[in-house]
N, C-alpha and C. Protein backbone atom coordinates (compact mmCIF):
# COMPACT_ATOMS: atom_id res chain seq x y z
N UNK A 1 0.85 -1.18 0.00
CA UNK A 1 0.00 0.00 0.00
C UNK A 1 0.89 1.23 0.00
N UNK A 2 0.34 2.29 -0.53
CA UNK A 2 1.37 3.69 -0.73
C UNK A 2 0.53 4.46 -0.47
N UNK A 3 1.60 5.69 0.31
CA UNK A 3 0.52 7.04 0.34
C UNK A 3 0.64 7.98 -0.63
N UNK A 4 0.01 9.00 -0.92
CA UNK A 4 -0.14 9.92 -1.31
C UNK A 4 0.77 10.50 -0.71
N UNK A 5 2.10 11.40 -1.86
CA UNK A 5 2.93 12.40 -0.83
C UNK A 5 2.21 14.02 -0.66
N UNK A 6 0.92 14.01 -1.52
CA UNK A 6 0.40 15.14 -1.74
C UNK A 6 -0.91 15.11 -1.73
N UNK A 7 -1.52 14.41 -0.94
CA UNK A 7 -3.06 14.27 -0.48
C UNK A 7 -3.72 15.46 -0.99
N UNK A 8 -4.89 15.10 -1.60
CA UNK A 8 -6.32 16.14 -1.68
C UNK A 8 -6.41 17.20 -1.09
N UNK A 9 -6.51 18.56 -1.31
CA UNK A 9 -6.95 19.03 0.09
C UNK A 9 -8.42 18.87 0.84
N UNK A 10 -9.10 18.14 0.06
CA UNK A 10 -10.30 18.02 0.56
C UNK A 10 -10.02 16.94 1.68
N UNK A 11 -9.53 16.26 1.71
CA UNK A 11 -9.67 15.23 2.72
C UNK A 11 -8.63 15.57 3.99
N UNK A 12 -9.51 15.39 5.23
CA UNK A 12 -9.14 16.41 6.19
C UNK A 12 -8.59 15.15 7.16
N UNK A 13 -8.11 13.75 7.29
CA UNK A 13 -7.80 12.90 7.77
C UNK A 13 -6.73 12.40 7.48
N UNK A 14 -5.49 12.99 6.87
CA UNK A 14 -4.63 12.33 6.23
C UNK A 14 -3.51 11.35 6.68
N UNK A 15 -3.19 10.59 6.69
CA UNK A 15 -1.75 9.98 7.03
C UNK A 15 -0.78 10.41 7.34
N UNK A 16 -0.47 10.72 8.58
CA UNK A 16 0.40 11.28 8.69
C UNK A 16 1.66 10.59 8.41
N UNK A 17 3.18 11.15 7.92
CA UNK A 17 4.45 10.13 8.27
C UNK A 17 4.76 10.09 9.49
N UNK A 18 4.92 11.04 10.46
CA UNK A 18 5.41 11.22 11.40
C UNK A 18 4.39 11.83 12.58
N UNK A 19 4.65 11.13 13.50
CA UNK A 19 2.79 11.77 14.69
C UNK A 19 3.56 12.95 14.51
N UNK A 20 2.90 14.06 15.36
CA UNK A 20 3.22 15.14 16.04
C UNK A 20 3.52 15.57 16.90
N UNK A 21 3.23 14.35 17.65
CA UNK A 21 3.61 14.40 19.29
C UNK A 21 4.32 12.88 19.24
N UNK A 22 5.46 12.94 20.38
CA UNK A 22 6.11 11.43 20.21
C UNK A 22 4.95 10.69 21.31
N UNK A 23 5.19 9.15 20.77
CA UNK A 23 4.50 8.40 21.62
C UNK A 23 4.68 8.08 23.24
N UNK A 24 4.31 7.23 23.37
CA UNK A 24 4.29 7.13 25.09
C UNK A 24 4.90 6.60 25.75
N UNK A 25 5.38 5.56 24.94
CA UNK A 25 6.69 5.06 25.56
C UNK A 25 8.06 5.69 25.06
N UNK A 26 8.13 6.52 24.50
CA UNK A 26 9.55 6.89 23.52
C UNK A 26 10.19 7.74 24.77
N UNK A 27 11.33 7.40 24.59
CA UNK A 27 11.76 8.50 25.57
C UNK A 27 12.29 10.51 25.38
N UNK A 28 12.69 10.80 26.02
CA UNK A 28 12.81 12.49 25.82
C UNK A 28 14.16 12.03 25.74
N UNK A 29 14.36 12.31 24.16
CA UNK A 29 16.21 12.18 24.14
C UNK A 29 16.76 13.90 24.92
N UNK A 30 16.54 14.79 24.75
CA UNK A 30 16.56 15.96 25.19
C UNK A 30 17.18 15.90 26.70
N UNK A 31 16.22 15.16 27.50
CA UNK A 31 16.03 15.27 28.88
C UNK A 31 17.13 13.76 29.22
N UNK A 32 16.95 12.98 28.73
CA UNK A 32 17.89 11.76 28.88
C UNK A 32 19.63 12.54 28.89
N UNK A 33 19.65 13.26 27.64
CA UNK A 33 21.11 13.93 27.60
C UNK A 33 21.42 14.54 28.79
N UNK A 34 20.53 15.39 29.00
CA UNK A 34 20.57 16.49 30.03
C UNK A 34 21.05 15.29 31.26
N UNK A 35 19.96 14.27 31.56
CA UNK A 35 20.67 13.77 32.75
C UNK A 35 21.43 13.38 32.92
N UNK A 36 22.16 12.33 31.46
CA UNK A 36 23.28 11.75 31.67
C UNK A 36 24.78 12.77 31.53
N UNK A 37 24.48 14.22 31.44
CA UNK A 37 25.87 15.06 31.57
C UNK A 37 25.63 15.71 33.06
N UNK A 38 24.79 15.65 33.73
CA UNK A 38 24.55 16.04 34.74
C UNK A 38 24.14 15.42 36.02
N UNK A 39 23.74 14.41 35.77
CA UNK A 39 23.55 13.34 36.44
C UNK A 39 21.80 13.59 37.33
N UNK A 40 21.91 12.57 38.04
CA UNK A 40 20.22 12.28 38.82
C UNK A 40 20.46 12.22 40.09
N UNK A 41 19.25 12.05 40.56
CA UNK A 41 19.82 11.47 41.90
C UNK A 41 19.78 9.59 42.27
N UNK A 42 19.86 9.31 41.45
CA UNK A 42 20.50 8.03 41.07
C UNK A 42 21.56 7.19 39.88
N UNK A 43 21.81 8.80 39.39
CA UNK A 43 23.17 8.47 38.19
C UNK A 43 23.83 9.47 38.66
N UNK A 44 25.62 8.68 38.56
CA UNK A 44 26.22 9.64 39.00
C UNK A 44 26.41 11.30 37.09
N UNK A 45 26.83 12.11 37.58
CA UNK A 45 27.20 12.79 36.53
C UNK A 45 28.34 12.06 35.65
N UNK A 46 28.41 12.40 34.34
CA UNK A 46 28.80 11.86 33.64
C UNK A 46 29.56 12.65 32.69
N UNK A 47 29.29 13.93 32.98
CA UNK A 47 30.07 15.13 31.77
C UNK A 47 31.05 15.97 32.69
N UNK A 48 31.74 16.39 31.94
CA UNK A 48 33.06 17.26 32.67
C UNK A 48 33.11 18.73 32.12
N UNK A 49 33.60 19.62 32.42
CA UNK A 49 33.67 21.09 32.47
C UNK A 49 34.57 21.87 31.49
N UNK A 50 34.21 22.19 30.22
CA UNK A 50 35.21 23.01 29.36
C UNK A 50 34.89 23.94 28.86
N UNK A 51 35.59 24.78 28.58
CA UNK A 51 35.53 26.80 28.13
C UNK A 51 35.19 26.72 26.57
N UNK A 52 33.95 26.81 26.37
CA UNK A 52 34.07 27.10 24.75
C UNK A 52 34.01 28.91 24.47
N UNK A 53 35.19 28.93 23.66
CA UNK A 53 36.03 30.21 23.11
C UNK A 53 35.21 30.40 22.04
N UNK A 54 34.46 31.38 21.71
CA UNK A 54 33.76 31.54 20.52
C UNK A 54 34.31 33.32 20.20
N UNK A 55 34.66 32.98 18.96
CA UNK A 55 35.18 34.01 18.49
C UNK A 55 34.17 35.16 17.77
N UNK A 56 34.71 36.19 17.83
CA UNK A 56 33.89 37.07 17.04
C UNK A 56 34.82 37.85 16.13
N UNK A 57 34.13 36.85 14.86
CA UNK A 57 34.83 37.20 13.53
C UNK A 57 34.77 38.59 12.83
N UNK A 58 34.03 39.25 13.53
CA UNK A 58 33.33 40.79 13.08
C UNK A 58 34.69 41.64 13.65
N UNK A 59 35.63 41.67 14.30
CA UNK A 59 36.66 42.26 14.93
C UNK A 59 37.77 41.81 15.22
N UNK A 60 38.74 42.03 14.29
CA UNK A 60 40.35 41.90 14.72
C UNK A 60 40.64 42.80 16.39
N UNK A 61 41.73 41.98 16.43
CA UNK A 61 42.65 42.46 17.87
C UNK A 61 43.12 43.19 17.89
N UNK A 62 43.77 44.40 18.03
CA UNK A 62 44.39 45.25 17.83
C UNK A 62 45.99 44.93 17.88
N UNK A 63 46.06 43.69 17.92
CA UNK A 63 47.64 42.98 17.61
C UNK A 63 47.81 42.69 16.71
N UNK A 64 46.84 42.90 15.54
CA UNK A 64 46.70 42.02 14.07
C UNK A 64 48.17 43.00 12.76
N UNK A 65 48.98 42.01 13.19
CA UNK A 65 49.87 42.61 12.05
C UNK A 65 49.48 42.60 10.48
N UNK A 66 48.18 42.91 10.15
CA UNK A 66 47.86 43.16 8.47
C UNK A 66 48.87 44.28 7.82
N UNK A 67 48.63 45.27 7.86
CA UNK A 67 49.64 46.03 6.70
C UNK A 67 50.58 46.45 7.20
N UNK A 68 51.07 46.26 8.35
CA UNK A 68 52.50 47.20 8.63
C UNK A 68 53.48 45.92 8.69
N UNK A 69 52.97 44.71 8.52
CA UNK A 69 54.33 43.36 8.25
C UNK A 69 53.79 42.46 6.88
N UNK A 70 55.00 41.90 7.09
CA UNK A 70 55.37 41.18 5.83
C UNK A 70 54.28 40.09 5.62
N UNK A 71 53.95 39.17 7.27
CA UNK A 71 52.62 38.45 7.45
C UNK A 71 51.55 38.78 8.21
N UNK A 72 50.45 38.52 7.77
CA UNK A 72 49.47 38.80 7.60
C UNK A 72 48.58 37.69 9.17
N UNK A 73 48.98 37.92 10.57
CA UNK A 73 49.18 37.44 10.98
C UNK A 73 48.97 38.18 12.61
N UNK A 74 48.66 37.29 13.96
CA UNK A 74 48.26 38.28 14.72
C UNK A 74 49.77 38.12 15.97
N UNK A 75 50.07 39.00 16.62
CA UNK A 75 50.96 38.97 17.73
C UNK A 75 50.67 37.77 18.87
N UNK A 76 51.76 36.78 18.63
CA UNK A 76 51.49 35.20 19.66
C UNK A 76 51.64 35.64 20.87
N UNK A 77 52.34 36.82 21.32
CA UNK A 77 52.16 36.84 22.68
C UNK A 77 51.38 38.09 23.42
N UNK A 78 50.53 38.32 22.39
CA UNK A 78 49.31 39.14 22.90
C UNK A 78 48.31 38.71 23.85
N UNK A 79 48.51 39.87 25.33
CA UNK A 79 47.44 39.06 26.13
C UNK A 79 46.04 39.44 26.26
N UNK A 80 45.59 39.86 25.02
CA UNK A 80 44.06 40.37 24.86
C UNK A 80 43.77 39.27 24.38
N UNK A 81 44.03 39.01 22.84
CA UNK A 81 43.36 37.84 22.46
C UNK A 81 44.50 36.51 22.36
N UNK A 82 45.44 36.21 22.99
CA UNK A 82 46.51 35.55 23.27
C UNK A 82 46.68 34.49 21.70
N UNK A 83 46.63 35.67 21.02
CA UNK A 83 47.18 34.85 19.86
C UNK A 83 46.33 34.09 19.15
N UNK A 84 45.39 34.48 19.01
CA UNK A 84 44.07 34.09 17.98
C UNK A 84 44.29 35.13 16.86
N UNK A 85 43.99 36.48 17.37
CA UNK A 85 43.71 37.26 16.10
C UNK A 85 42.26 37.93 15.77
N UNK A 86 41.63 37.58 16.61
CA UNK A 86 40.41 38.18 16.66
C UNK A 86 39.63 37.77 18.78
N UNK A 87 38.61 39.03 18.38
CA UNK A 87 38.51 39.23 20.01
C UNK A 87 37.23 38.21 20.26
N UNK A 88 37.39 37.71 21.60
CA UNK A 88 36.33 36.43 21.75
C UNK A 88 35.84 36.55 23.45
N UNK A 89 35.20 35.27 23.83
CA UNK A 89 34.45 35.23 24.85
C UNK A 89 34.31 33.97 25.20
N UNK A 90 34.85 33.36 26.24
CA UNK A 90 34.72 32.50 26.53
C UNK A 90 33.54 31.73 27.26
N UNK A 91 32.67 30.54 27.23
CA UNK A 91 31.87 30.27 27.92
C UNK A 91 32.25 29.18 28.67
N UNK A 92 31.22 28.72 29.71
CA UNK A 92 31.59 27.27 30.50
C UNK A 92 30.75 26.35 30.26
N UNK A 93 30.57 25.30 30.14
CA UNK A 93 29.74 24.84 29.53
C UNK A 93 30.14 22.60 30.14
N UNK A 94 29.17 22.26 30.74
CA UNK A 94 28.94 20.94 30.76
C UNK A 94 28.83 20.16 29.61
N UNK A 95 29.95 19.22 29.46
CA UNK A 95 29.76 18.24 28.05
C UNK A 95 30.20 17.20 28.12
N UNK A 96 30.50 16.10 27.18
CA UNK A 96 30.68 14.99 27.72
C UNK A 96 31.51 14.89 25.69
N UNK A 97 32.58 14.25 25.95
CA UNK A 97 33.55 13.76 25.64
C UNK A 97 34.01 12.35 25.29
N UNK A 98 34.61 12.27 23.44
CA UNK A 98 34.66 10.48 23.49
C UNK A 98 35.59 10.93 22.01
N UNK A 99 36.72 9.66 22.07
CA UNK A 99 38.15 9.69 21.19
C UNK A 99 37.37 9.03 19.98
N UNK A 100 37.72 9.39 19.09
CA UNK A 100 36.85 8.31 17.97
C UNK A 100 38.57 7.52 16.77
N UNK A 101 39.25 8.16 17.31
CA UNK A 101 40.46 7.16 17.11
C UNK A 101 41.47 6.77 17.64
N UNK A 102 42.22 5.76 17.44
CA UNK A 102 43.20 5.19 18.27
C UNK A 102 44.54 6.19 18.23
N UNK A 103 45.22 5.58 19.88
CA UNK A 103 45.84 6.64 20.47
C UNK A 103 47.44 6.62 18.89
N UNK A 104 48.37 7.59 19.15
CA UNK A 104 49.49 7.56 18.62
C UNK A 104 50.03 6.37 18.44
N UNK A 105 50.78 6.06 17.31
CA UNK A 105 51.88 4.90 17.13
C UNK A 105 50.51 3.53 16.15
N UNK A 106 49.10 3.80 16.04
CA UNK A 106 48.36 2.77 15.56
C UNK A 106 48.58 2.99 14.04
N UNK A 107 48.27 2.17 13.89
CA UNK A 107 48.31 2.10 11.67
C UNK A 107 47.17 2.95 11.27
N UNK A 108 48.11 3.70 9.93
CA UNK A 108 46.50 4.50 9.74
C UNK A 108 46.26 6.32 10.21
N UNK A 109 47.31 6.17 11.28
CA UNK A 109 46.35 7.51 11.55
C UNK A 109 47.60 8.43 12.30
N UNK A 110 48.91 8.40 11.17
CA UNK A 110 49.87 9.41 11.76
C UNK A 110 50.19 9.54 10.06
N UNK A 111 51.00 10.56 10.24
CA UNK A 111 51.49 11.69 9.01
C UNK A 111 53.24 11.60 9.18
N UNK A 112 54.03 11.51 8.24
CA UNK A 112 55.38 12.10 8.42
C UNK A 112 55.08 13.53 7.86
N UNK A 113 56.17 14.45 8.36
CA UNK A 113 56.20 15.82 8.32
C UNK A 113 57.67 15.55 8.26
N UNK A 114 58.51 17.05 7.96
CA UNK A 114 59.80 17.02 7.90
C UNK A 114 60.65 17.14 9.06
N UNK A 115 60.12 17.50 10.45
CA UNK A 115 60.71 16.83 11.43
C UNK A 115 60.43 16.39 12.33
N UNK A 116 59.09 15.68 12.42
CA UNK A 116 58.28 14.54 13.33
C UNK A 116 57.75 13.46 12.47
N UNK A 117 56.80 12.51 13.36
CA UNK A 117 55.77 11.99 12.37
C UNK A 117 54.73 12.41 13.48
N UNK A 118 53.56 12.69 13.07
CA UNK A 118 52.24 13.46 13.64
C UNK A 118 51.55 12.66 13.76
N UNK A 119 51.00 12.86 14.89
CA UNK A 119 49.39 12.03 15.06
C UNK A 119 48.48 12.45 15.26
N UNK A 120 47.15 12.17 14.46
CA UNK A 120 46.36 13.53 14.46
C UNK A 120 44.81 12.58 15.35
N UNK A 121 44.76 13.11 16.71
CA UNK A 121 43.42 12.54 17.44
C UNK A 121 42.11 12.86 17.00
N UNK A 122 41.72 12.84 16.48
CA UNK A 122 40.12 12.75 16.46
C UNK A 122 38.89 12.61 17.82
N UNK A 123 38.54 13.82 17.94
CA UNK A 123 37.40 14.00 19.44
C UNK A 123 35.93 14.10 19.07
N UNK A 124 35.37 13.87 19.81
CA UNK A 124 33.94 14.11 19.53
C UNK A 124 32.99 14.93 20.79
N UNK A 125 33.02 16.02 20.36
CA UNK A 125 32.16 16.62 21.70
C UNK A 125 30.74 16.92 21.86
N UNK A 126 29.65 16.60 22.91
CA UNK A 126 28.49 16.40 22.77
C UNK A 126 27.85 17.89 23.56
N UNK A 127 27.00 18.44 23.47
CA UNK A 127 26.31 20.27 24.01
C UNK A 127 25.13 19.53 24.31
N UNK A 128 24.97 20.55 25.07
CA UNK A 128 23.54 20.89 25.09
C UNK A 128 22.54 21.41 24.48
N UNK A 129 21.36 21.02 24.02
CA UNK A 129 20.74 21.75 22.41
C UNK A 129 20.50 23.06 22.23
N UNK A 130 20.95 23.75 23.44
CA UNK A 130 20.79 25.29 23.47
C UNK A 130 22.09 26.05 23.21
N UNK A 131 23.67 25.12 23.02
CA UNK A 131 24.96 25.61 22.83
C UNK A 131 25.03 26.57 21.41
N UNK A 132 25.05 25.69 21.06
CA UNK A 132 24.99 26.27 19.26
C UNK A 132 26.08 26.75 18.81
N UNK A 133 27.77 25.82 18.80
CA UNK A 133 28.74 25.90 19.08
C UNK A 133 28.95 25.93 17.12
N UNK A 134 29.83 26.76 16.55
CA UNK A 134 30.32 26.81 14.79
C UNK A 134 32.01 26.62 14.84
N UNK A 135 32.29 26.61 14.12
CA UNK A 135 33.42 25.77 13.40
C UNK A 135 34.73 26.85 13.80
N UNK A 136 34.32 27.95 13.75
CA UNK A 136 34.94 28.94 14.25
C UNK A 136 35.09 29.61 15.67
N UNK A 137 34.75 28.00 16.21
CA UNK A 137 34.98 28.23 17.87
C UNK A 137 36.24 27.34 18.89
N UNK A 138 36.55 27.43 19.45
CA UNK A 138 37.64 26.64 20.08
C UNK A 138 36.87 25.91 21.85
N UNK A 139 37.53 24.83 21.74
CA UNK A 139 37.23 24.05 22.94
C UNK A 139 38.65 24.02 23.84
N UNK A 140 38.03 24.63 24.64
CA UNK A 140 39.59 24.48 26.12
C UNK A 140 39.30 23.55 27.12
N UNK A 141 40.16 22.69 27.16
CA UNK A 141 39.50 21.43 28.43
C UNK A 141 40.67 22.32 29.97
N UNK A 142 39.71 22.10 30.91
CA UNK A 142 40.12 22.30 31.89
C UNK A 142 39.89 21.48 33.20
N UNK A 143 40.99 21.81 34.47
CA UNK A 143 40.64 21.03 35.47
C UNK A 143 39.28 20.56 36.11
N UNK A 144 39.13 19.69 36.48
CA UNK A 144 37.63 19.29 37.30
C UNK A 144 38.11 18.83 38.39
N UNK A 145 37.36 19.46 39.67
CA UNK A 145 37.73 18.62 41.10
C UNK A 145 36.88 17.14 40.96
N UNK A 146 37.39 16.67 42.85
CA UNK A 146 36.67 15.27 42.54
C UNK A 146 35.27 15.45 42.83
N UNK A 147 34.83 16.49 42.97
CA UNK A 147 32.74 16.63 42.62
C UNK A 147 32.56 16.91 41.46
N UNK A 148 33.11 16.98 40.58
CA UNK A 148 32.58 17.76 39.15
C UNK A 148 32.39 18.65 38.88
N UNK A 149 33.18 19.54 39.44
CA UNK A 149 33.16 21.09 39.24
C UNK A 149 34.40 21.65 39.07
N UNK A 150 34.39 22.39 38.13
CA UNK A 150 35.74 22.88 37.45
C UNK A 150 36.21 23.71 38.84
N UNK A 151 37.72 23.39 38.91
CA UNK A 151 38.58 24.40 39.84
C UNK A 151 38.74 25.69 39.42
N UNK A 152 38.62 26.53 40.13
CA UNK A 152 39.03 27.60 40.26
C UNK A 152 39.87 28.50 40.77
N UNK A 153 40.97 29.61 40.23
CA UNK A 153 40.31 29.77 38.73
C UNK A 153 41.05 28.91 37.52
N UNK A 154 40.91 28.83 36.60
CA UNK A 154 40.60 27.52 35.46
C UNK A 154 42.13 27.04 35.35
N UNK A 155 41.97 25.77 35.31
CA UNK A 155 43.51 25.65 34.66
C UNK A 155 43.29 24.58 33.31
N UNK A 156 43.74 25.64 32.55
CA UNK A 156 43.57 25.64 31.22
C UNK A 156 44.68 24.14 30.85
N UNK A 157 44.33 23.35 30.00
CA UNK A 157 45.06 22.14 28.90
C UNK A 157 44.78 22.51 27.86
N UNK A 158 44.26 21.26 27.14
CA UNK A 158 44.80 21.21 25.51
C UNK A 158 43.50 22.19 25.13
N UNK A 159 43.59 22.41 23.96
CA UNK A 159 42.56 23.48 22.86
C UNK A 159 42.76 22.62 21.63
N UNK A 160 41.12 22.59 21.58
CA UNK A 160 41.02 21.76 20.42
C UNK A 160 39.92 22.68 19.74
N UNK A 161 40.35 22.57 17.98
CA UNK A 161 39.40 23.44 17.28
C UNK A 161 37.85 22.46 16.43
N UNK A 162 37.43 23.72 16.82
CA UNK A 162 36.08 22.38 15.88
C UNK A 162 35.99 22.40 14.31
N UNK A 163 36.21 21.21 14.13
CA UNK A 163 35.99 21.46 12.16
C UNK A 163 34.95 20.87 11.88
N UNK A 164 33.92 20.73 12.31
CA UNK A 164 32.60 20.24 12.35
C UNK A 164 31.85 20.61 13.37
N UNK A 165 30.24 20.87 13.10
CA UNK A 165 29.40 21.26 13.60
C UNK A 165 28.22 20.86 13.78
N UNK A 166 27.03 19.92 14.17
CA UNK A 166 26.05 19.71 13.69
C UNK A 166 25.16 19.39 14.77
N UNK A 167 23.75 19.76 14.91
CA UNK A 167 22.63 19.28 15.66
C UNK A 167 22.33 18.12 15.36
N UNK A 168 21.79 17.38 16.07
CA UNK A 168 21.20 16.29 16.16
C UNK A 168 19.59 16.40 16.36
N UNK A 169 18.94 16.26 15.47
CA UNK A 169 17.56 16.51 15.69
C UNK A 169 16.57 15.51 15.29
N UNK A 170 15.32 15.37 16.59
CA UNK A 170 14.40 14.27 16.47
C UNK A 170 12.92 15.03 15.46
N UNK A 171 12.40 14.08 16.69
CA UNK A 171 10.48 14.75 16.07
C UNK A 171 10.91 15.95 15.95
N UNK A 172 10.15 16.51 14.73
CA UNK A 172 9.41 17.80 14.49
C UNK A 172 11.07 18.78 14.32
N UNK A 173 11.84 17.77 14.08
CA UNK A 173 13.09 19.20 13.82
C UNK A 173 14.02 19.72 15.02
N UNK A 174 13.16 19.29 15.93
CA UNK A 174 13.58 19.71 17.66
C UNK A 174 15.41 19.34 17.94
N UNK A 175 16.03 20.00 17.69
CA UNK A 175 17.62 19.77 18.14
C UNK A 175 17.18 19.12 19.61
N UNK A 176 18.14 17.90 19.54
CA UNK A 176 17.99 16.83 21.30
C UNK A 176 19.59 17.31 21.81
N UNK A 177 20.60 17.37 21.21
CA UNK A 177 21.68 18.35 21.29
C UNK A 177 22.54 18.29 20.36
N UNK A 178 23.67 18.82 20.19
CA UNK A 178 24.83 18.95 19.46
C UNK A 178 26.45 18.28 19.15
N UNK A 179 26.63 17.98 18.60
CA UNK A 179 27.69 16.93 18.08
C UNK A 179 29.01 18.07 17.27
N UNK A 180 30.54 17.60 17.91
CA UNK A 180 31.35 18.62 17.41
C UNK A 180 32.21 17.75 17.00
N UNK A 181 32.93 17.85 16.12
CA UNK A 181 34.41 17.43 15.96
C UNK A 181 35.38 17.90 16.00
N UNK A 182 36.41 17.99 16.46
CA UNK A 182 37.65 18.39 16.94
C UNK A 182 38.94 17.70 16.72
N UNK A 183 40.03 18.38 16.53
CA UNK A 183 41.12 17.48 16.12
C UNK A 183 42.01 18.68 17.01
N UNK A 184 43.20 17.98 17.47
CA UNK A 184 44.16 18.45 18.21
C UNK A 184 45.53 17.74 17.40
N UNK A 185 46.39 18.77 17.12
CA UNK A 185 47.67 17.85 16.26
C UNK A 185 48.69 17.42 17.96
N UNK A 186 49.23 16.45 17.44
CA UNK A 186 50.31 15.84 18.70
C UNK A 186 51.58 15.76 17.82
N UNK A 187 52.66 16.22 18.39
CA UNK A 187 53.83 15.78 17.57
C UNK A 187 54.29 14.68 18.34
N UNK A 188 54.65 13.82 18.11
CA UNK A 188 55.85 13.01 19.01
C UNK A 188 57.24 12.79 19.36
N UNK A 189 57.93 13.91 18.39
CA UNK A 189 59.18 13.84 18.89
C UNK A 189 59.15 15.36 19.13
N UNK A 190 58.31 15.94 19.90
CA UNK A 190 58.61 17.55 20.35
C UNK A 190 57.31 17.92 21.40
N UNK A 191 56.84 18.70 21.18
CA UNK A 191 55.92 19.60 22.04
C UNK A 191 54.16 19.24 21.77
N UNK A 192 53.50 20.06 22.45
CA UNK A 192 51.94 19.44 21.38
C UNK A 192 51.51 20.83 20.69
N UNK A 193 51.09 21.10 19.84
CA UNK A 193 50.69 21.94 19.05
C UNK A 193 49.10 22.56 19.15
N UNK A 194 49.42 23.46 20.33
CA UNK A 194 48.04 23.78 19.92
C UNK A 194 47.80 25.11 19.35
């Protein structure tokens, strides 16, 4: 049997593909996320604490060497925008975190360069459907005590940039939350590159 993708308008009963409301047993992916980065009072929390840096591309730094040097390029040891190049804002934000490839030294997933060989990690970071995190934002992981609450004030690790962006969305279009990808380069015979 087939439907009509373009029913009558006279007929006021149509088939729907999709209810409008989810059913009764389905669960609230929305609210499921929410608990499992935050936990219940019978799950422990499950997400950890990092600074998303969102830049605002509308305004250079006033460190931005454009026409008075040779590159086109912003001052690395500027402590306004510490070497981005444009001025930003950091947020805090609960998320939860997962490697989607194997660590350094596996087949497959390092680079020679001319004076390392590189290994490039692959991250996957999960928001909340109200983040609304773009490609042109940076992720700073920072300390967490042993309750789950970031120390203060922050002590900043690795920075990872997002080169991917995307909602995850159920019924009716509704973002349940957000999905990032991130890559951090590692050298192995030197420093880490962020």
């Amino acid at each position: 049997m087939s439907m009509s993708l373009w029913p009558k308008k006279t007929q006021r009963k149509d088939i729907k593909l999709y209810p409008s409301k989810g059913y009764d047993h389905e669960i609230d992916l929305r609210q499921q996320f929410i608990d499992l980065i935050e936990g219940t009072e019978d799950a422990p929390q499950r997400g950890h604490w990092i600074l998303l840096r969102r830049m605002d591309t509308r305004q250079r730094c006033s460190c931005w060497k454009g026409d008075s040097s040779k590159y086109d390029e912003p001052d690395a040891e500027c402590t306004i925008c510490e070497g981005e190049g444009w001025l930003y804002a950091e947020e805090l934000h609960n998320v939860r975190r997962r490697v989607v490839t194997p660590a350094t030294g596996m087949g497959g997933m390092e680079a020679q360069t001319e004076f390392a060989i590189m290994g490039v990690s692959y991250v996957v970071y999960y928001f909340k459907f109200y983040v609304r995190p773009t490609e042109k934002d940076s992720i700073i992981e920072v300390d967490n005590d042993t309750e789950g609450k970031p120390e203060r004030p922050f002590v900043r690790r690795n920075v990872y940039n997002i080169t991917f962006s995307e909602p995850f969305r159920d019924q009716n279009g509704r973002i349940e939350y957000w999905r990032c990808a991130v890559k951090k380069e590692e050298l192995r015979y030197g420093g880490t590159r962020d």
